[in-house]
Protein backbone atom coordinates (compact mmCIF):
# COMPACT_ATOMS: atom_id res chain seq x y z
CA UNK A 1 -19.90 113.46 82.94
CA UNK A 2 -17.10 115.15 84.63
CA UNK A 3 -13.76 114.07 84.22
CA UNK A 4 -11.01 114.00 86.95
CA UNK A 5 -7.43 114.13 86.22
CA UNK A 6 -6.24 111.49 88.87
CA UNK A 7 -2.38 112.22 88.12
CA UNK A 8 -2.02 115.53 89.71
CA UNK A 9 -0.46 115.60 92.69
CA UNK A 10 -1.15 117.41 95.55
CA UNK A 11 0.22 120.70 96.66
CA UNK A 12 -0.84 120.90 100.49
CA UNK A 13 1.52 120.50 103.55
CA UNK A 14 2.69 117.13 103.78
CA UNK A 15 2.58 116.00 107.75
CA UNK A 16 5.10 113.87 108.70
CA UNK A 17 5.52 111.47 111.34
CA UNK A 18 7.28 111.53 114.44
CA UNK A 19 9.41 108.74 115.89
CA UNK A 20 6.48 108.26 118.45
CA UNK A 21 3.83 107.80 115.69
CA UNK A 22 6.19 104.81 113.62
CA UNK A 23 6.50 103.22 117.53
CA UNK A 24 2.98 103.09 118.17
CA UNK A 25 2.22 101.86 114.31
CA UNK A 26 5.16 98.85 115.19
CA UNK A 27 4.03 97.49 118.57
CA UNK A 28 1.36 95.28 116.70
CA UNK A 29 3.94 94.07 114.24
CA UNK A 30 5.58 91.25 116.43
CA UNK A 31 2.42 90.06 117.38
CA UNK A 32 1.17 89.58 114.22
CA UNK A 33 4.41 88.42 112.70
CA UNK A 34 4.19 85.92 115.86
CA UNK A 35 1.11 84.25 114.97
CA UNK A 36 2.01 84.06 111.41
CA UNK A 37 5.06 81.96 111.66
CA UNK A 38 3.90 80.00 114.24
CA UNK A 39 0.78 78.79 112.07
CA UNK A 40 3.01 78.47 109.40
CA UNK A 41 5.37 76.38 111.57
CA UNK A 42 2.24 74.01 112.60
CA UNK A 43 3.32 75.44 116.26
CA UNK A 44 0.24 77.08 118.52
CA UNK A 45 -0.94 80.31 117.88
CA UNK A 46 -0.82 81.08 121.59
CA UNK A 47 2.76 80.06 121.67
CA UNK A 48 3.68 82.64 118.79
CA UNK A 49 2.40 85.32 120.29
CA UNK A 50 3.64 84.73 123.18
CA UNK A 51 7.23 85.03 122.02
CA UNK A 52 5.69 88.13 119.48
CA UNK A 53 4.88 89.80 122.80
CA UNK A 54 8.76 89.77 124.03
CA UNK A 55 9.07 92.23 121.19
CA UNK A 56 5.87 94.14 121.28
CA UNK A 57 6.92 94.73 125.07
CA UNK A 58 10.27 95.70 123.98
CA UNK A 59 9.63 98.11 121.51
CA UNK A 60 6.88 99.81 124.18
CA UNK A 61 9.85 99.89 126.78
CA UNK A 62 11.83 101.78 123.81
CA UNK A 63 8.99 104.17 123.54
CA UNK A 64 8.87 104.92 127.15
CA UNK A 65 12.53 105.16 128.18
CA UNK A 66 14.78 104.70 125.08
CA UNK A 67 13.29 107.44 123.17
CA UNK A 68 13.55 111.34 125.05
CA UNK A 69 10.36 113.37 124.74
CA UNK A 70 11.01 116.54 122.21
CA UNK A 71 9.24 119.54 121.59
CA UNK A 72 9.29 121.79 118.45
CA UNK A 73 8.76 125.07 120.71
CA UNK A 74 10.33 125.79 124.05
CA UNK A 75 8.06 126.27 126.81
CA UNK A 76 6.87 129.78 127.08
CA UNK A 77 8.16 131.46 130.23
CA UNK A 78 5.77 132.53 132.06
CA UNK A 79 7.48 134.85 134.90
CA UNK A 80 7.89 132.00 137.64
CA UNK A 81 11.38 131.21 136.87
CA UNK A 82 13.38 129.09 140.01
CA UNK A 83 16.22 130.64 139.38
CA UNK A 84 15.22 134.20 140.44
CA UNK A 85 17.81 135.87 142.52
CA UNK A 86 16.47 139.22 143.03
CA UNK A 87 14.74 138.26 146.38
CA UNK A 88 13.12 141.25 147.90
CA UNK A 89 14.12 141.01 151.60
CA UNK A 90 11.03 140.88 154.12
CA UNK A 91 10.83 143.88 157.15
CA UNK A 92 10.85 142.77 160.37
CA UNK A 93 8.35 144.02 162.74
């Protein structure tokens, strides 16, 4: 029989999450949070997640304009830059 030591921790790269990934993990939250209180309550199911989809809808508008879109490397250039200003001029015939 082999025996595992279970309290060693590991060593690997620990991946965090981004702001996006704790948004999408808390849209479901009102809705369940919704239903919960309103059976609870003795109120209709429907009716609490009704008002847990005011906040479900309000954290997705947060994720789509509240929260700016980041990336951890700048976009490689790739030689078609607008602002050129060395315009070859073009003969005329």
């Amino acid at each position: 029989m082999t025996v595992v030591d279970v309290t060693r921790r590991r060593t690997g790269p620990v991946v965090e999450g981004t702001v996006y990934d704790y948004l999408l993990g808390t849209i479901p939250v009102p809705l369940v949070l919704g239903a919960a209180i309103a059976s609870a309550i003795g109120v209709s199911v429907a009716y609490g997640v009704g008002v847990g989809a005011v906040g479900s809808a309000l954290l997705v508008a947060y994720a789509l304009w509240g929260v700016d879109p980041t990336s951890a490397e700048p976009p490689a250039d790739d030689g078609l830059s607008t602002d050129d200003t060395t315009v070859s001029p073009v003969a005329d015939d």
